[in-house]
Protein backbone atom coordinates (compact mmCIF):
# COMPACT_ATOMS: atom_id res chain seq x y z
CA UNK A 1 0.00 0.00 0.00
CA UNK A 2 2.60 2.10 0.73
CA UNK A 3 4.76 1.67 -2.33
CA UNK A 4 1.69 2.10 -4.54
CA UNK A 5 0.86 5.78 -2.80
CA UNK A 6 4.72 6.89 -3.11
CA UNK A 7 4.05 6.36 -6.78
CA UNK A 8 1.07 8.49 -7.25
CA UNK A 9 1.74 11.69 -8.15
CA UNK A 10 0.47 14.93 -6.52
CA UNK A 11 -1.44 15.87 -9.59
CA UNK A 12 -3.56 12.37 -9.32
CA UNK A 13 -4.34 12.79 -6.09
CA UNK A 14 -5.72 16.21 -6.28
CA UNK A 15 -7.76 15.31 -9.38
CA UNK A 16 -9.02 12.10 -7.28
CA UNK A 17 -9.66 14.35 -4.00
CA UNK A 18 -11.65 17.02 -6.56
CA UNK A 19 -13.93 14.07 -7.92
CA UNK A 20 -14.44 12.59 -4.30
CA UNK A 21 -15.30 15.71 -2.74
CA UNK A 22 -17.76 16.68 -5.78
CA UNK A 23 -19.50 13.59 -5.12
CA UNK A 24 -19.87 13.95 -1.82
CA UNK A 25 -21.00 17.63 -1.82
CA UNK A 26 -23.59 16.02 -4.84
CA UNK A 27 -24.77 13.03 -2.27
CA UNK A 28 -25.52 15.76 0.48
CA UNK A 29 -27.14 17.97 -2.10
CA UNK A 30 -29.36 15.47 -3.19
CA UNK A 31 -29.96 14.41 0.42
CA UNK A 32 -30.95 17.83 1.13
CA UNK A 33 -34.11 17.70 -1.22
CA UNK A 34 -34.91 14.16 -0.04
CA UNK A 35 -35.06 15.20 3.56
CA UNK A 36 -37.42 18.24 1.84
CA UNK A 37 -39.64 16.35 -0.04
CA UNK A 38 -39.99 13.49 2.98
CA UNK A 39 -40.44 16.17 5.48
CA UNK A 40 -43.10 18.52 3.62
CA UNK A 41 -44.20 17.23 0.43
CA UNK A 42 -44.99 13.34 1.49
CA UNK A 43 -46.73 13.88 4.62
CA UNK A 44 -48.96 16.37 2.71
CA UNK A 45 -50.01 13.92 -0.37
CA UNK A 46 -50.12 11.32 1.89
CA UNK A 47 -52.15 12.64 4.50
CA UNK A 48 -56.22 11.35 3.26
CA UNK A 49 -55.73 9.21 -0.06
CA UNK A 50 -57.13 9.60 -2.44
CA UNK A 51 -58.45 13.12 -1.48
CA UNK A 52 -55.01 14.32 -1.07
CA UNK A 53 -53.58 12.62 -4.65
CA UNK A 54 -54.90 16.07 -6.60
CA UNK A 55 -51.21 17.75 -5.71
CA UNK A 56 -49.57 15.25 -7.32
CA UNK A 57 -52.37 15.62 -10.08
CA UNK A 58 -52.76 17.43 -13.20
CA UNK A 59 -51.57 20.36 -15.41
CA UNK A 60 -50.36 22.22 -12.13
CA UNK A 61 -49.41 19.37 -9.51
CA UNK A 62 -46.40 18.15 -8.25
CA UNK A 63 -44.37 15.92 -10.20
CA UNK A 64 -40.58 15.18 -9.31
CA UNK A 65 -39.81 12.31 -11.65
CA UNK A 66 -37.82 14.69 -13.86
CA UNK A 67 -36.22 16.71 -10.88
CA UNK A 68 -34.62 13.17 -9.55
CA UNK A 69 -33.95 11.58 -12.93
CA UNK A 70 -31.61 14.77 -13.44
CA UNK A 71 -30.68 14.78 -10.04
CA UNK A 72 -29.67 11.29 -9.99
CA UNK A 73 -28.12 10.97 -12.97
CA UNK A 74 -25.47 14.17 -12.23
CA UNK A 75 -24.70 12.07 -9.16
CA UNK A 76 -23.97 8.79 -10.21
CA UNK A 77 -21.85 10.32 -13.24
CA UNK A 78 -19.65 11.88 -10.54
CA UNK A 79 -19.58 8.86 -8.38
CA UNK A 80 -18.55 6.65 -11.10
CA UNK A 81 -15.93 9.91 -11.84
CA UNK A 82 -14.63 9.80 -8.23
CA UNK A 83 -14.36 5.97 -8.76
CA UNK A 84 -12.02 6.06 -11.73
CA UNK A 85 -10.18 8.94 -10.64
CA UNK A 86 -9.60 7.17 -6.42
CA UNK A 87 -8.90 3.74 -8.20
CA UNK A 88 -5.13 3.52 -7.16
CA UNK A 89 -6.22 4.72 -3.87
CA UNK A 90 -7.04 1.09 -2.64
CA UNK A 91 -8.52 2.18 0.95
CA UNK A 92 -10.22 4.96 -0.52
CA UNK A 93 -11.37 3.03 -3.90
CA UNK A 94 -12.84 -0.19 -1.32
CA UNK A 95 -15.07 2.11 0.55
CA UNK A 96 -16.29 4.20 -2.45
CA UNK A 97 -17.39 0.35 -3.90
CA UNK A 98 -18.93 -0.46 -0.95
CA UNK A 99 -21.26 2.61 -0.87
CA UNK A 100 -21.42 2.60 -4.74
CA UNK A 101 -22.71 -1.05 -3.87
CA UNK A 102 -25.03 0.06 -1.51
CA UNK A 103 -26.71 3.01 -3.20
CA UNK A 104 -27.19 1.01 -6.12
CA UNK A 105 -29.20 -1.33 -4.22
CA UNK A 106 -31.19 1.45 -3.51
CA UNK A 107 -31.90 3.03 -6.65
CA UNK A 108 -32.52 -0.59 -7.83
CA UNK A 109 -35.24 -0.81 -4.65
CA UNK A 110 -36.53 2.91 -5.47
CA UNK A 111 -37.62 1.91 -9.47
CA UNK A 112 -38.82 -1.14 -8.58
CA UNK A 113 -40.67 0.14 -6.03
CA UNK A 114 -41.02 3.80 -4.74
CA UNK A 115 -41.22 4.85 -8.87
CA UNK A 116 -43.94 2.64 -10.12
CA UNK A 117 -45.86 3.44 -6.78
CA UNK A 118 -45.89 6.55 -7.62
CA UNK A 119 -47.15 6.46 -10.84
CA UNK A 120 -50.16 4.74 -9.53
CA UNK A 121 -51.00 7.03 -6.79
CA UNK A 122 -50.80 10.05 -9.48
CA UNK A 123 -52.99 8.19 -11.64
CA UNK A 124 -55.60 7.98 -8.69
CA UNK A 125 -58.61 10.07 -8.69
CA UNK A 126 -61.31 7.88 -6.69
CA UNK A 127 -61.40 5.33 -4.73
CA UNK A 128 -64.44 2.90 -4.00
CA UNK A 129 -64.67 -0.62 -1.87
CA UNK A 130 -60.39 -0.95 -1.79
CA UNK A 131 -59.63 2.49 0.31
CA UNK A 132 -58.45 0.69 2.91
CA UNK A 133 -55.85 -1.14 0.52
CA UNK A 134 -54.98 2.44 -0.53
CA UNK A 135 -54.34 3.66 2.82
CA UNK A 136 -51.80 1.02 3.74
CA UNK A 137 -50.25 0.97 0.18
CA UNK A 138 -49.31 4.78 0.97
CA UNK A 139 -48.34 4.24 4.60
CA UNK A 140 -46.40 1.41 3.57
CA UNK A 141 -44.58 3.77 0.58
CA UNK A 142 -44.42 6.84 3.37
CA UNK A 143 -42.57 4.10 6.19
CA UNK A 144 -40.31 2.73 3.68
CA UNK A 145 -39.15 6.07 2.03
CA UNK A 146 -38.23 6.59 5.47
CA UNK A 147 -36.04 4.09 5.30
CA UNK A 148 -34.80 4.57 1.88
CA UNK A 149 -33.78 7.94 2.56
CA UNK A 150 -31.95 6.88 5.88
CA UNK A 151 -30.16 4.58 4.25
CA UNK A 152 -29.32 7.53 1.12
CA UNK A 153 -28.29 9.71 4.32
CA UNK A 154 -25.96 6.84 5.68
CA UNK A 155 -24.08 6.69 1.82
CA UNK A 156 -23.92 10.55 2.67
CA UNK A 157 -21.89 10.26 6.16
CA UNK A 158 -19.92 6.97 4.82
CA UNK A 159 -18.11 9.28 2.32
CA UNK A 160 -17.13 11.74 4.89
CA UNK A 161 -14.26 9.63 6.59
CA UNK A 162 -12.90 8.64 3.00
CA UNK A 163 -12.71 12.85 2.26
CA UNK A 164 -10.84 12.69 5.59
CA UNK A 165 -8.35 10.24 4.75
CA UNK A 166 -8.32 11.43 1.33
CA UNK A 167 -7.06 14.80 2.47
CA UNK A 168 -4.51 13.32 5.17
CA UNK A 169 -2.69 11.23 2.16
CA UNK A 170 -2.65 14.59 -0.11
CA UNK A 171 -1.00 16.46 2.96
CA UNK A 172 1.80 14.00 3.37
């Protein structure tokens, strides 16, 4: 380990600590308008379904597929950049894979899921003999985003010790 970071050059490892710290800063960003939309926006469309579905309804209602398809996609194009460019870094490169690894997972869980989910409840406008089915369809979505964005939060503080370390190896 040591041999291989005596041969990395100071340029590398600048570029590398540039692409991890952009990631990072892009993970906490995007936290920031999960913890938004989970705080405010879900417990409001969420609150009576299907009576409270019209927000995310119509020529005027709230729709955030295109919002976290861009916001996504920005991300994961830096963490695959901070990948490539922390690859000789083996410490740093084994911890980015492991929460690569993991947010992957979720994004995998969030279009099977959260996505097509929804879809349906913006497609809702009545409901007649299966409200109750509706009711704990949405609590179960509102109790797992929970979760989901927990987990997205966790990937968040996971990267912060790797900026750490990655800023005690450019200092030496």
């Amino acid at each position: 380990m040591k041999e291989t970071m005596h041969l990395l050059t100071a340029d590398y490892l600048s570029r590398a600590e540039l692409w991890l710290f952009i990631t990072t800063g892009m993970y906490f960003l995007m936290n920031g308008a999960q913890i938004f939309e989970t705080a405010v926006l879900v417990p409001a469309w969420s609150a009576a379904p299907p009576e409270s579905f019209p927000m995310l309804q119509g020529k005027y209602g709230i729709d955030l597929k295109t919002f976290w398809i861009v916001i996504h996609s920005i991300h994961e194009l830096t963490f695959i950049a901070a990948l490539v460019f922390c690859w000789k870094i083996e410490p740093i490169r084994t911890g980015l894979l492991i929460l690569f690894a993991v947010h992957f997972g979720v994004r995998i869980w969030t279009i099977l899921y959260f996505a097509p989910n929804m879809m349906d409840f913006q497609k809702i406008t009545s409901v007649t003999d299966t409200a109750a089915d509706l009711i704990q369809r949405v609590n179960q979505w509102r109790v797992l985003n929970y979760i989901r964005v927990g987990i997205f939060i966790a990937v968040s503080i996971g990267l912060i010790p790797l900026c750490i370390k990655m800023m005690h190896l450019h200092i030496k």
